[in-house]
Protein backbone atom coordinates (compact mmCIF):
# COMPACT_ATOMS: atom_id res chain seq x y z
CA UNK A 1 86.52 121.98 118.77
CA UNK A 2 85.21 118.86 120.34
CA UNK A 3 86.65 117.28 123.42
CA UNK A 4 89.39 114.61 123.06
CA UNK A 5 88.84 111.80 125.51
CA UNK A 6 90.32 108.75 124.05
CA UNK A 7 93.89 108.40 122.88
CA UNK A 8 94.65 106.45 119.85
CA UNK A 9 93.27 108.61 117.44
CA UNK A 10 93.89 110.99 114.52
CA UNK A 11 92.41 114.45 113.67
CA UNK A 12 92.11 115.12 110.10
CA UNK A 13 91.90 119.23 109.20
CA UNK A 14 90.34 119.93 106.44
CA UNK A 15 90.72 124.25 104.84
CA UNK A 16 87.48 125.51 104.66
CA UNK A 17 88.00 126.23 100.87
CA UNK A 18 88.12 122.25 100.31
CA UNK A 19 84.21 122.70 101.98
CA UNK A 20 82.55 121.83 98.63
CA UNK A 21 84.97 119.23 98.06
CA UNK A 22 85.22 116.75 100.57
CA UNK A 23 85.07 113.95 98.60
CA UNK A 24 88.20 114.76 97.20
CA UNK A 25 89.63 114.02 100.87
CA UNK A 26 88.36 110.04 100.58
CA UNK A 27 91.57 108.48 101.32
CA UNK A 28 92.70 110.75 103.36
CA UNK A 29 92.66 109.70 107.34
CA UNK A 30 90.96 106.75 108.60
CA UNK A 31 88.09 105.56 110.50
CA UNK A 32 89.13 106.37 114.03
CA UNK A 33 89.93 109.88 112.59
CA UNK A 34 88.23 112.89 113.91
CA UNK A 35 87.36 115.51 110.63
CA UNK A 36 87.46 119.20 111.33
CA UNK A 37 86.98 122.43 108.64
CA UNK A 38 89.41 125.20 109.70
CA UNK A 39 89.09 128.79 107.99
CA UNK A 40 92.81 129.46 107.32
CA UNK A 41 91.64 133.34 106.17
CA UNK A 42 90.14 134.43 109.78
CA UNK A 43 92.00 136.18 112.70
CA UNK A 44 91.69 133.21 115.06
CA UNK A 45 93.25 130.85 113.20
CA UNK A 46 96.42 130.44 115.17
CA UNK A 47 94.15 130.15 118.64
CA UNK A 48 92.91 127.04 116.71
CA UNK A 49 95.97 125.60 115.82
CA UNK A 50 97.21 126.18 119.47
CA UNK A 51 94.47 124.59 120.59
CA UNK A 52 95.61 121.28 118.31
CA UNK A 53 98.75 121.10 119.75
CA UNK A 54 97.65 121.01 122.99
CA UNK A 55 95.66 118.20 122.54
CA UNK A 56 98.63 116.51 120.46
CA UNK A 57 99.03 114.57 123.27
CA UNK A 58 95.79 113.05 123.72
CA UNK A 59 96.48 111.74 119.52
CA UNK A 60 98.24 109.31 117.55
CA UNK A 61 98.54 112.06 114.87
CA UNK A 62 97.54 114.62 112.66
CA UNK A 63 96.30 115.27 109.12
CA UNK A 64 95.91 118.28 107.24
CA UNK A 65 94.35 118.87 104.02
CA UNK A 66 95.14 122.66 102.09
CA UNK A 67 95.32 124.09 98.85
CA UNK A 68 98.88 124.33 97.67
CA UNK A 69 98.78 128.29 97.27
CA UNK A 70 98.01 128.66 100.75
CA UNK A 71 101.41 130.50 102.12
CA UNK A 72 101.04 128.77 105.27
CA UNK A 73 102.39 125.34 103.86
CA UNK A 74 106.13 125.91 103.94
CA UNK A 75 106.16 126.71 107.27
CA UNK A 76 103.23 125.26 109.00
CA UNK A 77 103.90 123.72 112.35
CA UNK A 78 102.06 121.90 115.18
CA UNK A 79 103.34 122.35 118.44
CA UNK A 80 106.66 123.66 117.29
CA UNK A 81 106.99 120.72 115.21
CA UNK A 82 107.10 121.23 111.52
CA UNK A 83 105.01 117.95 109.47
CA UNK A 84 106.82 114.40 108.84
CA UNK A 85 105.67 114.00 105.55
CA UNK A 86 104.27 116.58 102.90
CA UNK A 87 102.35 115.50 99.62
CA UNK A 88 101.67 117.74 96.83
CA UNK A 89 99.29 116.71 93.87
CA UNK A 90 95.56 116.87 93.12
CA UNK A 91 92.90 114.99 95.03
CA UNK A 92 90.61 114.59 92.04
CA UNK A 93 93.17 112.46 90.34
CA UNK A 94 95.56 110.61 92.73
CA UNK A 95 97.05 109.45 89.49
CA UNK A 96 99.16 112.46 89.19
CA UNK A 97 101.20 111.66 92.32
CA UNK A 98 104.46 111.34 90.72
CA UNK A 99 104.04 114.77 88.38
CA UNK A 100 106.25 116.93 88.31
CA UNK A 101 103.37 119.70 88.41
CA UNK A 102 102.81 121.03 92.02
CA UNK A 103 99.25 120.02 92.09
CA UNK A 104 96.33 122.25 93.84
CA UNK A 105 96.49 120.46 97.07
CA UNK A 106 98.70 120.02 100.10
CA UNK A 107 98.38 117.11 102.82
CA UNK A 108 100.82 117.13 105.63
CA UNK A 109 101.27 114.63 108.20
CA UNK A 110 102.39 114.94 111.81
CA UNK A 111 102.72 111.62 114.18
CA UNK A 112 102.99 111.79 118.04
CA UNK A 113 106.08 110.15 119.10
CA UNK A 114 104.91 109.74 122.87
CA UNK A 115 102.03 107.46 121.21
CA UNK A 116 104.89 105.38 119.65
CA UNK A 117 106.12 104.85 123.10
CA UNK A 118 103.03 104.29 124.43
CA UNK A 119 102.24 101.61 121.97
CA UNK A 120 105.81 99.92 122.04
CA UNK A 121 105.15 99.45 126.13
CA UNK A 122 101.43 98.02 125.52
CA UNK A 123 103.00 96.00 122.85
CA UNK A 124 105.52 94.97 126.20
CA UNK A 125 103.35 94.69 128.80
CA UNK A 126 101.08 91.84 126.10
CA UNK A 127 104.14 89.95 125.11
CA UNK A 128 105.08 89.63 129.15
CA UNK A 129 101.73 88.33 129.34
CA UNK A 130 102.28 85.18 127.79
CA UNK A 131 104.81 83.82 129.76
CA UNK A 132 104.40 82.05 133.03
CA UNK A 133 107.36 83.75 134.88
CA UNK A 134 109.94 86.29 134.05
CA UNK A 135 112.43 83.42 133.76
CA UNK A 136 110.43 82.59 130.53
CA UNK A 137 110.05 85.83 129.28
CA UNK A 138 114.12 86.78 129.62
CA UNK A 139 114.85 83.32 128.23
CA UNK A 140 112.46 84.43 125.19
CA UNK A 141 114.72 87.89 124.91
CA UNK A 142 118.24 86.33 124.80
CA UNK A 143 117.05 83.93 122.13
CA UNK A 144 115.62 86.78 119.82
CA UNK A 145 119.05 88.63 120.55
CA UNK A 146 121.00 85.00 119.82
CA UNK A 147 118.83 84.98 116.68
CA UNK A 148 119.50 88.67 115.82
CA UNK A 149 123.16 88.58 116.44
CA UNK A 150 123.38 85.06 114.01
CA UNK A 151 122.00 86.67 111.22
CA UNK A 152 123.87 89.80 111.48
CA UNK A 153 126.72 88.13 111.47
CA UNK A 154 125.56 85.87 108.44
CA UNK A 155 124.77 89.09 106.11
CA UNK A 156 128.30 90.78 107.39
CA UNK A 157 129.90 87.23 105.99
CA UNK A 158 127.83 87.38 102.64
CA UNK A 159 128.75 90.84 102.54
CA UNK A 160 132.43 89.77 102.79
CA UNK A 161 132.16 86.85 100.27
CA UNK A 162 130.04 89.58 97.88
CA UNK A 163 133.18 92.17 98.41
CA UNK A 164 135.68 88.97 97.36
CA UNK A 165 134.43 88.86 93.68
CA UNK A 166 135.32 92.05 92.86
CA UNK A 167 138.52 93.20 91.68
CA UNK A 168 138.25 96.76 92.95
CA UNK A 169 136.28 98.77 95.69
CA UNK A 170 135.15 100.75 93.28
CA UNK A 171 133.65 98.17 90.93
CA UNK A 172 131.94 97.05 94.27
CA UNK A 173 130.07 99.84 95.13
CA UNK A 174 129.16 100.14 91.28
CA UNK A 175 127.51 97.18 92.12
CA UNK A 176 125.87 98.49 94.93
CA UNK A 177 124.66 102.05 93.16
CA UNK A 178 123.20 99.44 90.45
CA UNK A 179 121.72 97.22 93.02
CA UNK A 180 120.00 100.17 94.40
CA UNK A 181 119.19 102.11 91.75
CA UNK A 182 116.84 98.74 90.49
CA UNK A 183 115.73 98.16 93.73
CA UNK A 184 114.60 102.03 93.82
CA UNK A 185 112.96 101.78 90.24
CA UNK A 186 111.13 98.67 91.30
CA UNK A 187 109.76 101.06 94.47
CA UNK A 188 108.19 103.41 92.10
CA UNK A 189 106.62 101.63 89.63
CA UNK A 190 104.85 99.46 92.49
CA UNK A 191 103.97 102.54 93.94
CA UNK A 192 102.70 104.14 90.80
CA UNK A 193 100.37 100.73 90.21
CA UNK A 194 99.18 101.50 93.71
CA UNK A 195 98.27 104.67 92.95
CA UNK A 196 96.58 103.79 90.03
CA UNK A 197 94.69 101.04 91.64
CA UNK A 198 93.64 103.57 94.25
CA UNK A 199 92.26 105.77 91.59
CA UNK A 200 89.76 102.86 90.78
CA UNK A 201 87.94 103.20 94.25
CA UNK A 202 85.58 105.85 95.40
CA UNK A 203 86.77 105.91 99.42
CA UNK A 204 89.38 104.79 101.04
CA UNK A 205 87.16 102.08 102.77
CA UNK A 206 86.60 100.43 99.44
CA UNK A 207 90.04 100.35 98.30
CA UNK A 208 91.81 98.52 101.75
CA UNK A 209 88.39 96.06 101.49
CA UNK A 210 89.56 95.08 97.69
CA UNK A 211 93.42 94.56 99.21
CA UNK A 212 91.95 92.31 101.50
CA UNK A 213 89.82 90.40 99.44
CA UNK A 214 92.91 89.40 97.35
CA UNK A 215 96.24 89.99 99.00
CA UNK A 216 98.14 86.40 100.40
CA UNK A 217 100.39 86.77 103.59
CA UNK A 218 103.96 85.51 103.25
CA UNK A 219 104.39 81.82 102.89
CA UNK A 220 100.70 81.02 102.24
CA UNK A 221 98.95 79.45 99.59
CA UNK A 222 95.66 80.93 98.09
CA UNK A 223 93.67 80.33 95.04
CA UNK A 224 94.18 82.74 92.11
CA UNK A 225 89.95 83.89 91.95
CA UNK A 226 88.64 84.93 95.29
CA UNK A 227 84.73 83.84 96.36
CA UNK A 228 82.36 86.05 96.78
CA UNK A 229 84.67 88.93 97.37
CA UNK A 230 87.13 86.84 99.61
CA UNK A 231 90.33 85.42 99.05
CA UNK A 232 90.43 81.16 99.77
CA UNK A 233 93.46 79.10 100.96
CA UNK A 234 94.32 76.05 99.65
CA UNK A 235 94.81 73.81 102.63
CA UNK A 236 96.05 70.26 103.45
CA UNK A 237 98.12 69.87 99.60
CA UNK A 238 100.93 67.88 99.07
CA UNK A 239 103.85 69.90 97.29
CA UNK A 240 106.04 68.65 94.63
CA UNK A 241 109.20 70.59 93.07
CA UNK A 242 111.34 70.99 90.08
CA UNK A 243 114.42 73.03 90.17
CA UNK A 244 115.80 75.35 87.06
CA UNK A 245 116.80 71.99 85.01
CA UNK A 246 113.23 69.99 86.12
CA UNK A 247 114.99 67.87 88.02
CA UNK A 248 112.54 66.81 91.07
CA UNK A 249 113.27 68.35 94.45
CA UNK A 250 113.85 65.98 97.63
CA UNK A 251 112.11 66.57 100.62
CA UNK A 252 109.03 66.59 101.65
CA UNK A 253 107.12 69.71 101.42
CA UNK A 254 103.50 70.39 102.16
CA UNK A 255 100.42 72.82 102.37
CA UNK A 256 99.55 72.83 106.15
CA UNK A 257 95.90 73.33 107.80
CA UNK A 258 96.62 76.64 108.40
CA UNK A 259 97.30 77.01 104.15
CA UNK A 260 101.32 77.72 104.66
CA UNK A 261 103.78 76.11 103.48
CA UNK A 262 107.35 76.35 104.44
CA UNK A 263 110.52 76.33 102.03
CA UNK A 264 112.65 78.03 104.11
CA UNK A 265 115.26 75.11 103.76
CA UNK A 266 115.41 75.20 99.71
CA UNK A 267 118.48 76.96 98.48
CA UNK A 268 118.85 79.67 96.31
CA UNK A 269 117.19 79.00 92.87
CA UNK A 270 114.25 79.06 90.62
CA UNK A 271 111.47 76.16 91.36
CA UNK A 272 108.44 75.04 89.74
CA UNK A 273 105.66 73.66 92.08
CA UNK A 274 102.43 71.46 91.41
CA UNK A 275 99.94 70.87 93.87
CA UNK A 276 97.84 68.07 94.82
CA UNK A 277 95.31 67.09 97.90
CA UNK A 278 96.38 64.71 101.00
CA UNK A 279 94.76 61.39 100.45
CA UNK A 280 91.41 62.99 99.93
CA UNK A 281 89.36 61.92 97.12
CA UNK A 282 86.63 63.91 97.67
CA UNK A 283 88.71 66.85 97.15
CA UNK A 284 90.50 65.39 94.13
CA UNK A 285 86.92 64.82 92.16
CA UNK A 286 85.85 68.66 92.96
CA UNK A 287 89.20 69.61 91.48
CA UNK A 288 88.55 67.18 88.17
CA UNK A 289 84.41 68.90 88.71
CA UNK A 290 85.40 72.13 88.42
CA UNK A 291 86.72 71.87 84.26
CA UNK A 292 83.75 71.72 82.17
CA UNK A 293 81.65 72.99 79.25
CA UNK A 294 81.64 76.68 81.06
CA UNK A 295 85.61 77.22 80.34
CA UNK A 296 85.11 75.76 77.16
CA UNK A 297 82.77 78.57 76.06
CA UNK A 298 85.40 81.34 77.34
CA UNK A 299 88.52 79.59 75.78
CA UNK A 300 86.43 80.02 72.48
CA UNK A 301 85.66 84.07 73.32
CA UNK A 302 89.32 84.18 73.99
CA UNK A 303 90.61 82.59 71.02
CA UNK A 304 87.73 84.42 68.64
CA UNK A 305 88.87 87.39 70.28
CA UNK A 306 86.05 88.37 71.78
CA UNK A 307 87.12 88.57 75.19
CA UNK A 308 90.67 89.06 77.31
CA UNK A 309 92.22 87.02 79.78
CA UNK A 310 94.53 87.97 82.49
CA UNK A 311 97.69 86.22 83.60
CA UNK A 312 96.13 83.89 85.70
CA UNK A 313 93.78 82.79 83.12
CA UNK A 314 96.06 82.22 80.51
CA UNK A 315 98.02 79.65 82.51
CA UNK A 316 94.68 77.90 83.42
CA UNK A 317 93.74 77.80 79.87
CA UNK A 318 97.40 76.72 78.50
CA UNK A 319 96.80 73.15 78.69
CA UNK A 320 98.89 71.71 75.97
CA UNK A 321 102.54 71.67 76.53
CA UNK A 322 103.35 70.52 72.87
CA UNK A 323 105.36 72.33 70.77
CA UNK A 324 104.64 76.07 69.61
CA UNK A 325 101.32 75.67 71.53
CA UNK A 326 103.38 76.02 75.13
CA UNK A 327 102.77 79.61 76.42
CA UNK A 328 100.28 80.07 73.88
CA UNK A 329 96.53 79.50 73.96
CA UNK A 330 94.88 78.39 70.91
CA UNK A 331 92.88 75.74 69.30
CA UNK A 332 95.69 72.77 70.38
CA UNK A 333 94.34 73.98 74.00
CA UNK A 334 90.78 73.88 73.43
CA UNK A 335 90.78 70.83 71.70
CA UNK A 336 92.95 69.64 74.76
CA UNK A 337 90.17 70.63 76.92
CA UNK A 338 87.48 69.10 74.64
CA UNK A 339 89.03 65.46 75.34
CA UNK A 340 89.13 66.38 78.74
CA UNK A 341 85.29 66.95 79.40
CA UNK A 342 84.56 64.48 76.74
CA UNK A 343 85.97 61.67 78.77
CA UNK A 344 88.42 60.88 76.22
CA UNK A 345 91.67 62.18 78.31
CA UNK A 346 92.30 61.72 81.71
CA UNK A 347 91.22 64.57 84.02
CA UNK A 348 94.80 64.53 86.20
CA UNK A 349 93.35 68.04 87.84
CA UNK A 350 97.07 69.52 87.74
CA UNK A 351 97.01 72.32 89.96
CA UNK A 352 99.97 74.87 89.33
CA UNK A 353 101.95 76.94 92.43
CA UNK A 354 102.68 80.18 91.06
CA UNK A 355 104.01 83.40 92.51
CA UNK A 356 101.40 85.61 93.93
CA UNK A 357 103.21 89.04 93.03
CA UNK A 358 104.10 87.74 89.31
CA UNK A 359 100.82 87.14 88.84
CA UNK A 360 99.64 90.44 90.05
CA UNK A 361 101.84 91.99 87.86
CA UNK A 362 100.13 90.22 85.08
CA UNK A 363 102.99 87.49 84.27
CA UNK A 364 103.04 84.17 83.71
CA UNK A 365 106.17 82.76 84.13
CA UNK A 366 106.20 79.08 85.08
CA UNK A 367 108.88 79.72 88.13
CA UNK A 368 109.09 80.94 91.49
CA UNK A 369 112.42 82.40 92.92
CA UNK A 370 113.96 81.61 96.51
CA UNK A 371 116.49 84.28 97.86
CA UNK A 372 117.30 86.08 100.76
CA UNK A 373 115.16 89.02 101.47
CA UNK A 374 112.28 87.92 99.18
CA UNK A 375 109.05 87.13 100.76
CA UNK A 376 107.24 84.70 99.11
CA UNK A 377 103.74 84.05 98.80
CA UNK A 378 101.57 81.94 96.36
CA UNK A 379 98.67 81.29 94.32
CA UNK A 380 97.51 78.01 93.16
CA UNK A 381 96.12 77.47 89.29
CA UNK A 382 93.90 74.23 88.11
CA UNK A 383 94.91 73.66 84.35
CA UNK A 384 91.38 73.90 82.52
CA UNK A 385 89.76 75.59 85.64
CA UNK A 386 89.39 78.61 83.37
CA UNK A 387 87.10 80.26 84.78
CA UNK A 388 88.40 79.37 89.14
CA UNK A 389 84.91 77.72 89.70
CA UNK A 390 86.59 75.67 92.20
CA UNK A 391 87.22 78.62 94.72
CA UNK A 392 83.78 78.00 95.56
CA UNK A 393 84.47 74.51 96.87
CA UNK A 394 87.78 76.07 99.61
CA UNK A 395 86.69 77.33 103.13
């Protein structure tokens, strides 16, 4: 077994009888990981396991990959320790992750805690760094503590205001069970389009360079079709809101440089957003440039049937609002779109603020929601842009 020099790593052990199949093992551990075949049949297979748990120390933690027959499973241990997580299913089709089957393989996971610590103190040592004297630095502490404390003591008041509306403790924690019995259904099914999504990748590699591509950090603002692979921003954007009724919003909310935008002071409620650029007309005519004969030709394959569109799309291709034609794309839209590139309606370049996770999930619901506890980030829609030609024209 090779020599361990470096902490911050992970050792991934593979059973010898997975040999032929190692492919099957492509989203299991990580680059940094060191990959090792073990023969769990011969004589010196506890020196070998002894020998792993004496260099626990030197790793961030450990992977193992076994066929689920192998008796060793129940009771497999590392260092005394037995794994912190145990998956059963079948590496060949990641899809059956939430069967009830067993499944032919076993992968069990063991973390180091004394690389926790270790990373919590580097974590300390960094955050000291950027302050000029300790004064600063113990200032910084009793403010997060102030700011930790304040909203403690805001969710034990909304906890105390939920309590007052019902008539019994009982129909309270009814409430509760329900609350987290959604809340636990809404877990699984994300997790089960993960999975699936997984499924769709060859290596592990591939799959976390797709996330990239397309996920949107809280509070940003991206454009619904990434460019070449990579997700764009939309940056410098005036913001303006509707609430639940369409009455407009007051205040005076913007897409930053940085493409964030904060609506941390909105209250509670649904919104609809619509987007447009800062005084910049150059921007405004590559937003009008980007509808033109091109999304015409796939609003026709959609509408003949010829070809799908997903929930992004669909909005960007809903252009009339008129009667039964709202929500629905048809010939009112593509005649809509006609006048449009025919010069005989104004291009306004309406660009739509949508809710990045809806749209993920493949819905198109005009609204975003603001609560406590949801993160919110966004993507941004061009009505007639159906095909998102103008990500090429965002940094």
């Amino acid at each position: 077994m090779k020599t361990l020099k470096n902490k911050h790593n992970y050792l991934t052990v593979i059973d010898r009888s997975l040999e032929n199949s190692q492919d099957l093992v492509g989203f299991i551990g990580s680059n940094s990981s060191y990959k090792i075949l073990l023969d769990f049949s011969v004589g010196s297979f506890q020196n070998k396991i002894d020998e792993i748990s004496n260099k626990l120390n030197y790793l961030d933690g450990v992977t193992l990959a076994t066929t689920s027959s192998n008796n060793l499973v129940n009771d497999f241990k590392i260092n005394g320790a037995k794994p912190d997580h145990v998956w059963h299913g079948n590496l060949a089709n990641i899809k059956d992750v939430f069967s009830k089957e067993l499944g032919p393989h076993s992968v069990l996971k063991w973390s180091n805690p004394s690389s926790k610590k270790e990373t919590y103190a580097k974590k300390e040592v960094d955050l000291k760094s950027k302050f000029k004297t300790k004064e600063d630095y113990e200032a910084y502490l009793t403010k997060i503590k102030s700011d930790t404390s304040s909203k403690k003591e805001t969710y034990a008041k909304k906890e105390v205001d939920l309590k007052s509306k019902f008539k019994t403790k009982e129909d309270y924690e009814a409430y509760l069970t329900k609350i987290k019995s959604d809340t636990s259904s809404k877990k699984e099914t994300y997790a089960k389009k993960e999975v699936d999504l997984k499924s769709k990748f060859k290596t592990k590699e591939e799959y976390e360079s797709y996330k990239s591509s397309i996920t949107i950090e809280k509070d940003h603002v991206g454009f619904w079709k990434p460019n070449l692979g990579k997700k764009k921003l939309m940056k410098d954007f005036k913001v303006k809101l509707k609430d639940h009724e369409g009455k407009d919003v007051l205040g005076d909310y913007t897409v930053g440089k940085d493409g964030k935008i904060d609506l941390s002071d909105l209250p509670t409620g649904k919104y609809y957003g619509k987007l447009s650029p800062f005084n910049n007309k150059e921007m405004s005519e590559k937003i009008i440039k980007s509808i033109d004969t091109q999304d015409m030709i796939l609003m026709a394959k959609y509408i003949g049937g010829f070809k799908s569109f997903n929930s992004s799309e669909k909005i960007a291709a809903d252009i009339d609002k008129s009667g039964k034609s709202k929500d629905i794309v048809d010939i009112q839209d593509m005649m809509a779109l006609a006048r449009i590139i025919g010069g005989y309606e104004e291009k306004t370049g309406e660009v739509e603020l949508r809710c990045a996770s809806k749209l993920q999930d493949n819905k198109s619901d005009d609204f975003f929601e603001i609560r406590e506890g949801m993160d919110n980030s966004f993507q941004s829609i061009i009505l007639g842009d159906v095909d998102g030609s103008f990500s090429q024209n965002l940094i």
